[in-house]
C-alpha atoms as a PDB file:
ATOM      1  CA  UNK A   1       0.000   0.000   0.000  1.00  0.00           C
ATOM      2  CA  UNK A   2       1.107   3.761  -0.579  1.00  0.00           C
ATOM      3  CA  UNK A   3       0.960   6.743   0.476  1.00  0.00           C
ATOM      4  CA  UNK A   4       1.149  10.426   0.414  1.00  0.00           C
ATOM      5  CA  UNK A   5       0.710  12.843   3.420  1.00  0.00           C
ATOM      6  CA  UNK A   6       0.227  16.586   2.497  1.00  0.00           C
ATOM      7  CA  UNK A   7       0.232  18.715   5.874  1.00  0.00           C
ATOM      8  CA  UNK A   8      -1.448  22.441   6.262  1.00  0.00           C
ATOM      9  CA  UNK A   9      -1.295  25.041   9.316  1.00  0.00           C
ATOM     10  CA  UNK A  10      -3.735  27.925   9.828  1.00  0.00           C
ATOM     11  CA  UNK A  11      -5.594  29.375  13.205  1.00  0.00           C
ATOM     12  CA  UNK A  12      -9.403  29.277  13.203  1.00  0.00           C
ATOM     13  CA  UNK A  13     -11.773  29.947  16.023  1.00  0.00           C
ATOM     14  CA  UNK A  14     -14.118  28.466  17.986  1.00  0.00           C
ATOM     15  CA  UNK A  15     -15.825  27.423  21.459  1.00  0.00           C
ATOM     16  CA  UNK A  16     -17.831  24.441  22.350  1.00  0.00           C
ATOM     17  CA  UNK A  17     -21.397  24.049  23.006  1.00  0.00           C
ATOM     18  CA  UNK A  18     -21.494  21.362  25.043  1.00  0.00           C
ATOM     19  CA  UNK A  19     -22.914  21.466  28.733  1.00  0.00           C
ATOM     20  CA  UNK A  20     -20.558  22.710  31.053  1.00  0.00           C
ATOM     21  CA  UNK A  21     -17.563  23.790  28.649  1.00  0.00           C
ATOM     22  CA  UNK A  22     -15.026  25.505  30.857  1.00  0.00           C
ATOM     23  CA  UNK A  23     -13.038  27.834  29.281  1.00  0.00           C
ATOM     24  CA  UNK A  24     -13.364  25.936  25.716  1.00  0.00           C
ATOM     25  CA  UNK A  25     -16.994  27.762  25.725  1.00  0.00           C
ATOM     26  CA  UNK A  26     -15.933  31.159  25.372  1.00  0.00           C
ATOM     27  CA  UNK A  27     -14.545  31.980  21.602  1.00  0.00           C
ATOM     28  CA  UNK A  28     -10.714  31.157  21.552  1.00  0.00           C
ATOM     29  CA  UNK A  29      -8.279  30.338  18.574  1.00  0.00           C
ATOM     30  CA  UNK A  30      -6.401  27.029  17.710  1.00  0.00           C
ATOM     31  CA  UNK A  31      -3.856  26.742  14.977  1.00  0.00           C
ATOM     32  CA  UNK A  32      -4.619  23.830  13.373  1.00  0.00           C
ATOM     33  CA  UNK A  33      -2.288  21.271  11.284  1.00  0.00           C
ATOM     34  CA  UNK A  34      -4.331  19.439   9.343  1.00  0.00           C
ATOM     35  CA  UNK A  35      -2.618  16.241   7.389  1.00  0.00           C
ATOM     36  CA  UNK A  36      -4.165  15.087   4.429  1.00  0.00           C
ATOM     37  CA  UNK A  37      -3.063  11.075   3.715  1.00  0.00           C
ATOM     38  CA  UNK A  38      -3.990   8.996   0.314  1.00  0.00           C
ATOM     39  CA  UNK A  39      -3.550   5.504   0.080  1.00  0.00           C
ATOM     40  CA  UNK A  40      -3.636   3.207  -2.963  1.00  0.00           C
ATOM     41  CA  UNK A  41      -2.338  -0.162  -3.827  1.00  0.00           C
ATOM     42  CA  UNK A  42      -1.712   0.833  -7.209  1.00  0.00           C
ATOM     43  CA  UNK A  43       0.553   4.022  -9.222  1.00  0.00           C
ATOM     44  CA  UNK A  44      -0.763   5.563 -12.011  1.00  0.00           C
ATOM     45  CA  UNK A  45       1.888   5.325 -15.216  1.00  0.00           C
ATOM     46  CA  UNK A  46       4.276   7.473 -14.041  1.00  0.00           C
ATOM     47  CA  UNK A  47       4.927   6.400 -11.062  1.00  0.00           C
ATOM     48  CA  UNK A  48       2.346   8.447  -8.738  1.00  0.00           C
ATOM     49  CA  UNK A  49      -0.383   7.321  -6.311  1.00  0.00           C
ATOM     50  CA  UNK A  50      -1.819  11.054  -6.639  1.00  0.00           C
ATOM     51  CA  UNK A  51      -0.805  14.465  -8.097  1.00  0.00           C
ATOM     52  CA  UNK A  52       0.515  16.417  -4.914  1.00  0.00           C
ATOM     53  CA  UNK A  53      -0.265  19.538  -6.536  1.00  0.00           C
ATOM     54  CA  UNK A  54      -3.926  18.942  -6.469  1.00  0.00           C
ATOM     55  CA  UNK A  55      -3.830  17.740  -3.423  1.00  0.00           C
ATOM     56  CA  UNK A  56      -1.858  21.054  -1.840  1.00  0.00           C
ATOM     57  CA  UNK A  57      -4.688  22.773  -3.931  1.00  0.00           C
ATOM     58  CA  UNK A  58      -7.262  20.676  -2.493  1.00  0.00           C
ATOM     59  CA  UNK A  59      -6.219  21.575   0.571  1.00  0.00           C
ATOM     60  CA  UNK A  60      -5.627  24.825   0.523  1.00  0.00           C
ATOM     61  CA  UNK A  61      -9.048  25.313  -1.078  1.00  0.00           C
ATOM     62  CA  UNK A  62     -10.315  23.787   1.991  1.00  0.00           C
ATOM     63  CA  UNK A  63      -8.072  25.989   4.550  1.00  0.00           C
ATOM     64  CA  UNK A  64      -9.027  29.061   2.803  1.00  0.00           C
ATOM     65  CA  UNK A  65     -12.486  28.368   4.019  1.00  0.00           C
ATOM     66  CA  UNK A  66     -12.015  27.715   7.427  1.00  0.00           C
ATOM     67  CA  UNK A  67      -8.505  29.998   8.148  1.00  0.00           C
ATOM     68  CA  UNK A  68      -9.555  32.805  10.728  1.00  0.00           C
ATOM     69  CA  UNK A  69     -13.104  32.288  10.539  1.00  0.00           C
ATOM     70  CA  UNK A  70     -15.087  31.044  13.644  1.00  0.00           C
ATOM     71  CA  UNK A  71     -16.491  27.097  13.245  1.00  0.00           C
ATOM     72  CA  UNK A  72     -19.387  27.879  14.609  1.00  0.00           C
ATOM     73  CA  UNK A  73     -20.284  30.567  12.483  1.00  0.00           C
ATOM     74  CA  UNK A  74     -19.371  27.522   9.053  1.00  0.00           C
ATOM     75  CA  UNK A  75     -22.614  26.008   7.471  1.00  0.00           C
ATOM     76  CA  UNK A  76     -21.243  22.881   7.353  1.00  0.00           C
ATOM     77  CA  UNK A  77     -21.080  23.198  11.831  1.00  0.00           C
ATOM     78  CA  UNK A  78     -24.636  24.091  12.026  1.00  0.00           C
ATOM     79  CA  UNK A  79     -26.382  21.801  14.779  1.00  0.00           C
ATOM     80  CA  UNK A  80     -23.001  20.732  15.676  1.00  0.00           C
ATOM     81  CA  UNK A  81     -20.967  21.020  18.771  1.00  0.00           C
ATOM     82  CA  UNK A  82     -17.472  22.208  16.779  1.00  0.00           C
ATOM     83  CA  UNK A  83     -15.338  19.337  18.226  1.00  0.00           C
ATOM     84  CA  UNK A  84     -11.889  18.607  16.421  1.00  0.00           C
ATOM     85  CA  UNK A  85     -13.791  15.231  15.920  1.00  0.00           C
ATOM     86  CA  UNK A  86     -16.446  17.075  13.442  1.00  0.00           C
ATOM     87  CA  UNK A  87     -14.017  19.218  11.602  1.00  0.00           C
ATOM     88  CA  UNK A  88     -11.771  16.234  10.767  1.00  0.00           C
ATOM     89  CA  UNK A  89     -14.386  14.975   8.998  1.00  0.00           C
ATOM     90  CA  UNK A  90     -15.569  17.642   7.896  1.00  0.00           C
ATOM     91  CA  UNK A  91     -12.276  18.826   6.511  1.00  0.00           C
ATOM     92  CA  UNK A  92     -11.831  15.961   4.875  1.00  0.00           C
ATOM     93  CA  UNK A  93     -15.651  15.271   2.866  1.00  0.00           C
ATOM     94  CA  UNK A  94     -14.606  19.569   1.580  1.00  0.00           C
ATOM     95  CA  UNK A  95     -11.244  18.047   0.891  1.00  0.00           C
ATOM     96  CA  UNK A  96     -12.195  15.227  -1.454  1.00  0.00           C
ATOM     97  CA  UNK A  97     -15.086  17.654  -3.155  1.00  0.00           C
ATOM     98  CA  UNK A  98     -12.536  20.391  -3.671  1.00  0.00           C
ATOM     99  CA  UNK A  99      -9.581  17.549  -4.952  1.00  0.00           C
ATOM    100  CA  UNK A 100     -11.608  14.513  -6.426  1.00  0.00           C
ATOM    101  CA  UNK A 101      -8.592  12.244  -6.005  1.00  0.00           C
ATOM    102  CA  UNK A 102      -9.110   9.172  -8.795  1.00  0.00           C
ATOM    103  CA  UNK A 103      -6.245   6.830  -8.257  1.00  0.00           C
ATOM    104  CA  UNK A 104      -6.315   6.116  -4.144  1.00  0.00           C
ATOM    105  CA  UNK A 105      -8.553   4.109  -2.661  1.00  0.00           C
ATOM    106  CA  UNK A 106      -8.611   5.393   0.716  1.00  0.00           C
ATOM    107  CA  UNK A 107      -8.071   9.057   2.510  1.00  0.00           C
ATOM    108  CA  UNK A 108      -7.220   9.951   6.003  1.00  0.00           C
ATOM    109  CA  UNK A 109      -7.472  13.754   7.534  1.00  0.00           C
ATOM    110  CA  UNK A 110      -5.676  14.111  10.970  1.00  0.00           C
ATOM    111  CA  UNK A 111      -6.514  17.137  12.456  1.00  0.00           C
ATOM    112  CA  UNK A 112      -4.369  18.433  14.832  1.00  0.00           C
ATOM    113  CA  UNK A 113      -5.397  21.495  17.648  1.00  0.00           C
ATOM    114  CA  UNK A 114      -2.370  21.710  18.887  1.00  0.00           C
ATOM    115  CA  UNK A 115       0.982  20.265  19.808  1.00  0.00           C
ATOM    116  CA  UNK A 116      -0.487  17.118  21.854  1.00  0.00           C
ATOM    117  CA  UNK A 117      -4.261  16.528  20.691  1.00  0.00           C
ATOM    118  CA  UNK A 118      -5.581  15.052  16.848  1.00  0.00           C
ATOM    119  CA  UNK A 119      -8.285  13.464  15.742  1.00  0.00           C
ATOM    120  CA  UNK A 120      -9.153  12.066  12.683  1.00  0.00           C
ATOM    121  CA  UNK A 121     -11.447  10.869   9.965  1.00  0.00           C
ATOM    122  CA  UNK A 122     -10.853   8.083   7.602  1.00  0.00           C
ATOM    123  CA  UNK A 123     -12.959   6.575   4.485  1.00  0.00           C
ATOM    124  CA  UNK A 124     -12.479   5.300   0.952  1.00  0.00           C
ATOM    125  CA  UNK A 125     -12.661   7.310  -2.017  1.00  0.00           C
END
């Protein structure tokens, strides 16, 4: 199997909804790193599981929705507490609309808030 990682930072904003937040319910910023991996068994003829152009532009479509904005404000977090959880998969189902990979088989988004704490989102393409 192979694969291909393509990694992004920006800051966003946003604060939880859940009961009994803490802090995290007031608005505060996080720069994110999200990581973008493809996986295929197979490389197209010339010797690539994906063009990592189009996916850097995939990405950075997707980060140029979401860089200093507030989640909570996004369509796509409406009815949702904006956990790291959501956005990773959210991220990733604006990812594959924006780049509409052909060749892998399988895409991962790992969403970092920080230095210690990710969460991700995996699914076949």
């Amino acid at each position: 199997m192979y694969a291909v990682t393509v990694r992004r930072s920006f800051i966003a904003q946003h604060y939880l909804t859940v009961p009994d937040p803490g802090p995290e319910g007031k608005v505060h910023s996080h720069r994110f790193t999200a990581e973008v991996e493809l996986r295929g068994p197979e490389l197209d003829e010339f010797g690539y599981l994906v063009d990592i152009d189009a996916v850097k532009a995939g990405m950075d479509a997707v980060v140029d929705d979401y860089r200093d904005e507030l989640l909570n404000d996004a369509p796509a977090f409406e009815g949702l507490n904006p956990s790291v959880e959501h956005f990773a998969r959210i991220f990733c189902e604006s990812f594959l609309d924006a780049a509409d990979p052909s060749n892998p088989t399988g895409v991962e988004v790992r969403l970092w808030e920080d230095e210690e704490a990710w969460a991700s989102y995996e699914t076949e393409v």
